[in-house]
C-alpha atoms as a PDB file:
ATOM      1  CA  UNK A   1     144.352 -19.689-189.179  1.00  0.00           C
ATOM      2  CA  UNK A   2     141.824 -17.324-191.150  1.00  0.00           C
ATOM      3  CA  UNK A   3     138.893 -18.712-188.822  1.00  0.00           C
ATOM      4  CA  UNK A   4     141.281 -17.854-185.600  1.00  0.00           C
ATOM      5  CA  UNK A   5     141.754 -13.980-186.672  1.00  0.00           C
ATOM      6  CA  UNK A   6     138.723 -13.253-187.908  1.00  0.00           C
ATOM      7  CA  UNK A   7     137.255 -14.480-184.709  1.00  0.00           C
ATOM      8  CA  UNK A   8     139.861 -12.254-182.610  1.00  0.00           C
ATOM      9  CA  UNK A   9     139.456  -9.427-184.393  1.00  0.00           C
ATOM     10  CA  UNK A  10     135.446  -9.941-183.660  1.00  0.00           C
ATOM     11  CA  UNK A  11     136.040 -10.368-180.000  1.00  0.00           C
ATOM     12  CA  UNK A  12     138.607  -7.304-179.792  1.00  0.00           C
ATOM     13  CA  UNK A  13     136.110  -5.225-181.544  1.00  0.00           C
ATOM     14  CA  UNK A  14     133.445  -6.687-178.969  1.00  0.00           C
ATOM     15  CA  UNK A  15     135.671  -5.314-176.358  1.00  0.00           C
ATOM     16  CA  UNK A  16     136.326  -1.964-177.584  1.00  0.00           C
ATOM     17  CA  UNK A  17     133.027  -1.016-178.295  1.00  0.00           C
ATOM     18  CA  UNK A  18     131.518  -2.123-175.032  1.00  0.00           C
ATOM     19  CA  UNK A  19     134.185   0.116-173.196  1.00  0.00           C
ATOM     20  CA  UNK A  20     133.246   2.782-175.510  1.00  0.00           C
ATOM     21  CA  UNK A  21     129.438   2.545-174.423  1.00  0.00           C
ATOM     22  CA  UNK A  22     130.348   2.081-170.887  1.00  0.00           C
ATOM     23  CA  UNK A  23     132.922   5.401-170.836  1.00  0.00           C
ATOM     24  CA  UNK A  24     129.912   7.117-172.704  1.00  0.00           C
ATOM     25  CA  UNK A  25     127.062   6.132-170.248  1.00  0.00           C
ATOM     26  CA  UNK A  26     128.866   6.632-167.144  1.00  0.00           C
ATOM     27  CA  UNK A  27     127.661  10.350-166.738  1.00  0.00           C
ATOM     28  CA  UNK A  28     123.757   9.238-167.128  1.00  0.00           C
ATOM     29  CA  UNK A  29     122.078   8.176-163.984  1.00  0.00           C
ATOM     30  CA  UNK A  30     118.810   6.434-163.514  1.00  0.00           C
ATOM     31  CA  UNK A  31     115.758   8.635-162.731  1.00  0.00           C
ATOM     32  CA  UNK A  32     114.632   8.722-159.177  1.00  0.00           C
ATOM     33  CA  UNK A  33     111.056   7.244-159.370  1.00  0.00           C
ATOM     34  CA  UNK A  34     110.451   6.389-155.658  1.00  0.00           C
ATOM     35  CA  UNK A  35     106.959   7.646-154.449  1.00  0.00           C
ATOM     36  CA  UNK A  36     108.093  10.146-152.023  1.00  0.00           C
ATOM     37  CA  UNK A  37     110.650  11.871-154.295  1.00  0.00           C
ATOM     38  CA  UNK A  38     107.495  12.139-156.554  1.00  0.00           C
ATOM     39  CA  UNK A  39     105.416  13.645-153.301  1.00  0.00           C
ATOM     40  CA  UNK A  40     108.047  16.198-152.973  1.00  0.00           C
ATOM     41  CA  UNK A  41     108.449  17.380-156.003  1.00  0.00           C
ATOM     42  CA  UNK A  42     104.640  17.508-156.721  1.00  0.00           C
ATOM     43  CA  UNK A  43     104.969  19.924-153.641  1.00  0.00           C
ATOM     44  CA  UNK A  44     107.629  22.006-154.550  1.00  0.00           C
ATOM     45  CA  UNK A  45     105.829  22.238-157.986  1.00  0.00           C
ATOM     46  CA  UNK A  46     102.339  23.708-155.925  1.00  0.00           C
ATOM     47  CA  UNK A  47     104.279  26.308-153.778  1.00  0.00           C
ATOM     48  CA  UNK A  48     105.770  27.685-156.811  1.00  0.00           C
ATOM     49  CA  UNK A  49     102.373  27.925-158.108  1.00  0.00           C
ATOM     50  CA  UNK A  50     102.193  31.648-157.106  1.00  0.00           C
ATOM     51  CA  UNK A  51     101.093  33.971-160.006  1.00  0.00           C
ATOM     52  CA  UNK A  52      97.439  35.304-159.739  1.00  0.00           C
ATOM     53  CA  UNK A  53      95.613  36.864-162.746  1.00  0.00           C
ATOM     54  CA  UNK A  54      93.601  40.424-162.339  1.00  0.00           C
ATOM     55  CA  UNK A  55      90.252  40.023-164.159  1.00  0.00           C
ATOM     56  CA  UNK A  56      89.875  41.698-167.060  1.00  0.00           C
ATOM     57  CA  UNK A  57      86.322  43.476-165.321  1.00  0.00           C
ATOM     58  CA  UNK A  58      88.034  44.070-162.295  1.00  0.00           C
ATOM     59  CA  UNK A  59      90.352  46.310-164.121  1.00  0.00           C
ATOM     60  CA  UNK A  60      88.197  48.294-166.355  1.00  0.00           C
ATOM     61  CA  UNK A  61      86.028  48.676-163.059  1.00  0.00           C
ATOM     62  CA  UNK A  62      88.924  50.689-161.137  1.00  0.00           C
ATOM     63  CA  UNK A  63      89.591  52.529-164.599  1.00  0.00           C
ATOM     64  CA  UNK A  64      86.182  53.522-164.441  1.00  0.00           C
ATOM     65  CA  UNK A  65      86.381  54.638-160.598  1.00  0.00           C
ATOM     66  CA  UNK A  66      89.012  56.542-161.454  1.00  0.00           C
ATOM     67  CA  UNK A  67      88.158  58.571-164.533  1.00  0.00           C
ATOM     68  CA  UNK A  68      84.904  58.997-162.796  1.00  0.00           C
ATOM     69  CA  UNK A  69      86.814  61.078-159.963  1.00  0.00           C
ATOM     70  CA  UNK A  70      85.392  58.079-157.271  1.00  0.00           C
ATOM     71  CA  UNK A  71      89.209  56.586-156.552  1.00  0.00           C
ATOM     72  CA  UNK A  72      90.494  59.333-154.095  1.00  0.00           C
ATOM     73  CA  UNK A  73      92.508  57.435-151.461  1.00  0.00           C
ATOM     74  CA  UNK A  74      96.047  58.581-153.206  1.00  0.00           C
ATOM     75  CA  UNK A  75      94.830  62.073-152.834  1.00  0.00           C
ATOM     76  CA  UNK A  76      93.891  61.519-148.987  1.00  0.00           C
ATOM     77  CA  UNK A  77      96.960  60.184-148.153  1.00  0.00           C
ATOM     78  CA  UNK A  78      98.572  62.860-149.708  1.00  0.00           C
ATOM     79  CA  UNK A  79      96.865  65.679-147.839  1.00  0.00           C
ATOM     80  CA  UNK A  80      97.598  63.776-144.457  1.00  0.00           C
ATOM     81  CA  UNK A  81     101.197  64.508-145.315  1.00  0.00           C
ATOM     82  CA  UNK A  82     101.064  67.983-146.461  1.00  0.00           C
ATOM     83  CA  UNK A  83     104.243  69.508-147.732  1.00  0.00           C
ATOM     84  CA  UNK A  84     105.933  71.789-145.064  1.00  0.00           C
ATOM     85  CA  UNK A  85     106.422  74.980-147.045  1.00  0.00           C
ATOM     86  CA  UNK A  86     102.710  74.502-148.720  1.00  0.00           C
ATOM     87  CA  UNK A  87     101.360  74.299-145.468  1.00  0.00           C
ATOM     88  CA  UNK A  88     102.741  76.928-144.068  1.00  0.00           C
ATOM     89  CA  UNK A  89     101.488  79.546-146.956  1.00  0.00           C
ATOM     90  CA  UNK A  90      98.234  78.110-147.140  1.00  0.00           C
ATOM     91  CA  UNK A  91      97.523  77.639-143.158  1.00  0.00           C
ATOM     92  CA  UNK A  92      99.521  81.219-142.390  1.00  0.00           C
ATOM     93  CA  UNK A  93      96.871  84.079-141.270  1.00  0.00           C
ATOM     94  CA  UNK A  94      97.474  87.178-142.855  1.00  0.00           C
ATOM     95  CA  UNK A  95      95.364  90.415-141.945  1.00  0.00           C
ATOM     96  CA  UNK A  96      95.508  91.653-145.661  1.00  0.00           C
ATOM     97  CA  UNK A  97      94.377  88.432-147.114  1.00  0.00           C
ATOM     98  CA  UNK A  98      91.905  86.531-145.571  1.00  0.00           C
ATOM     99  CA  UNK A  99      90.700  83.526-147.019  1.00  0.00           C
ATOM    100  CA  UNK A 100      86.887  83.571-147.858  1.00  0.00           C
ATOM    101  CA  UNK A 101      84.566  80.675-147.299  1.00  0.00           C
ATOM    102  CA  UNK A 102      81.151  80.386-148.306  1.00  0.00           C
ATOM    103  CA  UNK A 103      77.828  77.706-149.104  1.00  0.00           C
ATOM    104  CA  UNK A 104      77.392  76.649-152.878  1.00  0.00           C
ATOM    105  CA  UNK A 105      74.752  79.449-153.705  1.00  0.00           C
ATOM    106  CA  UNK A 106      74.732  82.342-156.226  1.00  0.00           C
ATOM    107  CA  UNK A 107      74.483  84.941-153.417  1.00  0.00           C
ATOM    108  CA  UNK A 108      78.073  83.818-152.157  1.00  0.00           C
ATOM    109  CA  UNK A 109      79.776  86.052-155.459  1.00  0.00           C
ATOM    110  CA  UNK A 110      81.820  88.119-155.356  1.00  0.00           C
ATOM    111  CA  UNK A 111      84.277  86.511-153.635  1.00  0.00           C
ATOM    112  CA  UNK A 112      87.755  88.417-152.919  1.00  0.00           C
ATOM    113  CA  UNK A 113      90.701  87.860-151.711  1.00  0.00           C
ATOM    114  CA  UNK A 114      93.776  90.551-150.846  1.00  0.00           C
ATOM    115  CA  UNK A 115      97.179  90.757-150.399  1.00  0.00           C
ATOM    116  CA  UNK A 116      99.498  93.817-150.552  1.00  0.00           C
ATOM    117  CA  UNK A 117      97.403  95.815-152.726  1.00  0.00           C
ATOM    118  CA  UNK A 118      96.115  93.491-155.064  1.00  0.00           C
ATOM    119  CA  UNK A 119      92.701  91.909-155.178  1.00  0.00           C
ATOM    120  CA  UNK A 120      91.009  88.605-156.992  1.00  0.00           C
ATOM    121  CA  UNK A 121      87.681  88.586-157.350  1.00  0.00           C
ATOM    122  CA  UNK A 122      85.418  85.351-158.126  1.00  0.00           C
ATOM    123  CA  UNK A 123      82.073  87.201-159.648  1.00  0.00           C
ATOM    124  CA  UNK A 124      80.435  84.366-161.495  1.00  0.00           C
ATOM    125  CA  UNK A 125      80.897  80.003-161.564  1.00  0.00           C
ATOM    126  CA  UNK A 126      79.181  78.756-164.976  1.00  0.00           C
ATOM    127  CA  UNK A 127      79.005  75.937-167.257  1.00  0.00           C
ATOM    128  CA  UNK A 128      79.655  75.784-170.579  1.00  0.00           C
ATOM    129  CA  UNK A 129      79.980  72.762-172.252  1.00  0.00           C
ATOM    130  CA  UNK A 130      82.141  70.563-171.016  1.00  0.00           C
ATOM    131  CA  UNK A 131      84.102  73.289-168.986  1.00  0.00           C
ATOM    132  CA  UNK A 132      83.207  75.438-165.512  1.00  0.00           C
ATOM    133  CA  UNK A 133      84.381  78.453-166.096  1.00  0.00           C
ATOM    134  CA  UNK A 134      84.980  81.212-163.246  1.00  0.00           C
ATOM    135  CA  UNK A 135      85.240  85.175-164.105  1.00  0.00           C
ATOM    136  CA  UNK A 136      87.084  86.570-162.143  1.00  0.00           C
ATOM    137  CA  UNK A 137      89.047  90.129-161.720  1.00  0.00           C
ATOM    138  CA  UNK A 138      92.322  91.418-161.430  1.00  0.00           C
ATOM    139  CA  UNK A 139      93.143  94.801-159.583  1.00  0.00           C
ATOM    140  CA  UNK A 140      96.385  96.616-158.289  1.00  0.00           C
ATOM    141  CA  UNK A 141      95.786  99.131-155.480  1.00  0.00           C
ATOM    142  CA  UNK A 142      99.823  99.626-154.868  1.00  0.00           C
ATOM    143  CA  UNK A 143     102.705 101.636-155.764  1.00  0.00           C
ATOM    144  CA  UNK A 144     104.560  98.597-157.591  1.00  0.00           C
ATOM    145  CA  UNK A 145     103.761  96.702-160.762  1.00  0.00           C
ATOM    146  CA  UNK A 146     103.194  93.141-160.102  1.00  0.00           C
ATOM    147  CA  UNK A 147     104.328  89.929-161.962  1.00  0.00           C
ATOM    148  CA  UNK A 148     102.190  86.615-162.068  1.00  0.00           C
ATOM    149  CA  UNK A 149     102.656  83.543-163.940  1.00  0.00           C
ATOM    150  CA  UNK A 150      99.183  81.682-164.140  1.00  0.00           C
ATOM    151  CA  UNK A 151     101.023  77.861-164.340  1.00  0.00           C
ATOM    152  CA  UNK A 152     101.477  78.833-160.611  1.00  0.00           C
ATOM    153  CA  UNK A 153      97.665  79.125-160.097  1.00  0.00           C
ATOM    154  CA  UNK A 154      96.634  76.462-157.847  1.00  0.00           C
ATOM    155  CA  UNK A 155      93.227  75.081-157.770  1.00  0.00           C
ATOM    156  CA  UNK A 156      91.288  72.186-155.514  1.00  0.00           C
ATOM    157  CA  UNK A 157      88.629  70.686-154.718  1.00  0.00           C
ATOM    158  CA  UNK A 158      86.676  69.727-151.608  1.00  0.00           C
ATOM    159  CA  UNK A 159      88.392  66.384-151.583  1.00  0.00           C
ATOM    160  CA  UNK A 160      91.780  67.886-151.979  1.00  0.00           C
ATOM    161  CA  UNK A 161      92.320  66.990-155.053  1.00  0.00           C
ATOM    162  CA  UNK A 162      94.579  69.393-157.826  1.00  0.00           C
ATOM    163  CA  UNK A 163      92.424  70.706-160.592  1.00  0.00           C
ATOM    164  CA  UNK A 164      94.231  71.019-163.969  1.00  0.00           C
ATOM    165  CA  UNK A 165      92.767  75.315-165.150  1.00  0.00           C
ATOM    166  CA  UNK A 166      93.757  77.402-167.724  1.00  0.00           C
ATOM    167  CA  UNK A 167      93.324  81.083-167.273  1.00  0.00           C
ATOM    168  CA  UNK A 168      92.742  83.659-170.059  1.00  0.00           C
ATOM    169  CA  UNK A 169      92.723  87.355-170.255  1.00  0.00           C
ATOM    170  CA  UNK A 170      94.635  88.157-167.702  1.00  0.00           C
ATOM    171  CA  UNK A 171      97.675  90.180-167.739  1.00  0.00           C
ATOM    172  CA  UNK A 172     101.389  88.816-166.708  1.00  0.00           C
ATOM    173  CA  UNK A 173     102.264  91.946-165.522  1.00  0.00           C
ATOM    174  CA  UNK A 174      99.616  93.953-163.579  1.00  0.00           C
ATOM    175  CA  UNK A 175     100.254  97.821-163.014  1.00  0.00           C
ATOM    176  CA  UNK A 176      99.850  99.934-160.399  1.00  0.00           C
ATOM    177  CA  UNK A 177      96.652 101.463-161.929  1.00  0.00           C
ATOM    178  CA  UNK A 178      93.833 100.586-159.760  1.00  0.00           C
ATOM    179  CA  UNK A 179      92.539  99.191-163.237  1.00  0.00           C
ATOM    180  CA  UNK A 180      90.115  96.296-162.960  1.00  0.00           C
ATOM    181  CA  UNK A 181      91.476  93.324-165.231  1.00  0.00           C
ATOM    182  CA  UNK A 182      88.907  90.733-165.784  1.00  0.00           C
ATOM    183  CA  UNK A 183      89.432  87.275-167.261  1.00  0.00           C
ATOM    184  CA  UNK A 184      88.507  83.593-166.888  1.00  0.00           C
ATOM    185  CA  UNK A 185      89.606  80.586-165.070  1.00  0.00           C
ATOM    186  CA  UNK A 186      88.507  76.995-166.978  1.00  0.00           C
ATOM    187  CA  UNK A 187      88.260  74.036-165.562  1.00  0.00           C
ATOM    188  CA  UNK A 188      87.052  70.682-167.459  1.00  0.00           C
ATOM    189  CA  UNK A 189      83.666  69.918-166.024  1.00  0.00           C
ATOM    190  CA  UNK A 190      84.887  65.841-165.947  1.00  0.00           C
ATOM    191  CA  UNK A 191      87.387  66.761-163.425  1.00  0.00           C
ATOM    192  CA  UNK A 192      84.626  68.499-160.828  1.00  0.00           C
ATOM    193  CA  UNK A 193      81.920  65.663-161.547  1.00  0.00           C
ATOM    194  CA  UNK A 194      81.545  65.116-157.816  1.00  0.00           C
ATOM    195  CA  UNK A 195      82.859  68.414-156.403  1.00  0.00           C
ATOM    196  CA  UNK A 196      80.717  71.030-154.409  1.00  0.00           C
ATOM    197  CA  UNK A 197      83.751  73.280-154.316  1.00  0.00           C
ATOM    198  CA  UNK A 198      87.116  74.842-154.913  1.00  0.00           C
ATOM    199  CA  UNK A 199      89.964  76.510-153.520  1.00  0.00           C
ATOM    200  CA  UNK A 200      92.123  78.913-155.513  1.00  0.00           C
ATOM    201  CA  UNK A 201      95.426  79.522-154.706  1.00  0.00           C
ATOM    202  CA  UNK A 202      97.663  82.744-156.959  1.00  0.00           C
ATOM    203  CA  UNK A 203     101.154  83.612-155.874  1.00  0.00           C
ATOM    204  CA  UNK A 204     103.334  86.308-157.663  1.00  0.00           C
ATOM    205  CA  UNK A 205     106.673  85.253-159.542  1.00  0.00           C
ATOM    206  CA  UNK A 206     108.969  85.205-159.271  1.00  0.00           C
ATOM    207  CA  UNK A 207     109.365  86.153-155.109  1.00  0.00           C
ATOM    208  CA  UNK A 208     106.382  84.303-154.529  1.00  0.00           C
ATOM    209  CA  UNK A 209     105.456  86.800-151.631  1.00  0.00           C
ATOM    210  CA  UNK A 210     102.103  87.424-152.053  1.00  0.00           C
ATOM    211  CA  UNK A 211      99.265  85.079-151.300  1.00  0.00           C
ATOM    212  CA  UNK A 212      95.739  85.465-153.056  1.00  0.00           C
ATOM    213  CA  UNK A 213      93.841  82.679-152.016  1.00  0.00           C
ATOM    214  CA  UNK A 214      89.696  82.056-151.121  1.00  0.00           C
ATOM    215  CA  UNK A 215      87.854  78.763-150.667  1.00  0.00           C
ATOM    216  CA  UNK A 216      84.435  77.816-150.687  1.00  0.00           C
ATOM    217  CA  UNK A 217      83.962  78.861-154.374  1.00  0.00           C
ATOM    218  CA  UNK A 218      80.717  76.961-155.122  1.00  0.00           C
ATOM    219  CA  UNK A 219      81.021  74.586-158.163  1.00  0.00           C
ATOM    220  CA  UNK A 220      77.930  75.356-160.897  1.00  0.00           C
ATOM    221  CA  UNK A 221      75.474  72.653-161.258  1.00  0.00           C
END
């Protein structure tokens, strides 16, 4: 009678456990290892296979380009599309301010530029270091005082590029004097590296009326 339970309670343990491993394993499949599952997954594997690396020379070599002033495709697209109002100040004739243009020698300066009673005057392009600096002169022939705010000053080069300048000396507020107001317009000589010349561009604030502009400003060598 012992021998007869012990072996049923072997066999009912038996039981039990193999449905327990069956109930487990029923979720876990066997892995598909037919040759062309393995063809199309090596192929799914190759068009995902997408990501290209940049050189680490080819990117120092457009840095380069770039800082060297030689990477000017951004800046030609831009002046294909001009801005509307920007064009139409710049392009605009105006009797009392034409714009002068000149060849890159000394015996261009002065150049001038007028507008409503005021004149700029480029008398000198030098180098000084590792800046090209422009005098340049101030005068009010009219009856009004006139406001300027130098961030407005615009300056470019031949290749239509914006020039970062700083201008000193000059007065904000320019009287009705006929006084002659000189002062200087710097420009970092890294930014006109390949540059044989510049436009400048000075607008009153805050109307913005008045339109001082010359080209052909020859860049010092």
């Amino acid at each position: 009678m012992l021998l007869t339970m012990m072996f049923g309670a072997g066999f009912t343990s038996a039981v039990w456990g193999y449905g327990l491993g069956r109930s487990a394993l029923k979720e876990i499949t066997q892995p598909d290892v037919r040759p062309n599952s393995l063809t199309n997954k090596k192929k799914n594997s190759t068009r995902q296979d997408g990501v290209i690396l940049l050189q680490e020379k080819d990117i120092l070599a457009t840095v380069k380009k770039r800082m060297e002033g030689k990477d000017v495709e951004v800046a030609s697209a831009s002046n294909k599309t001009p801005n509307k109002s920007t064009s139409a100040k710049v392009n605009k004739p105006k009797t009392e301010n034409p714009t002068t243009s000149a060849p890159n020698n000394k015996s261009v300066f002065p150049i001038v530029s007028r507008d409503g009673g005021v004149s700029l005057e480029v008398v000198e392009a030098t180098r000084k270091g590792n800046s090209l600096i422009l005098e340049v002169n101030l005068k009010n022939e009219g009856q009004q005082s006139v406001r300027f705010l130098y961030s407005f000053l615009n300056v470019n080069d031949d290749k239509g590029r914006a020039l970062s300048a700083s201008v000193e000396e000059l007065p904000g507020q320019l009287p009705p004097n006929s006084k002659v107001y000189s002062g200087t317009v710097t420009i970092p000589t890294a930014l006109v590296e390949n540059s044989k010349e510049l436009t400048l561009n000075l607008t009153d604030y805050p109307d913005q009326k008045m339109q001082l502009q010359m080209s052909g400003i020859p860049v010092a060598q």
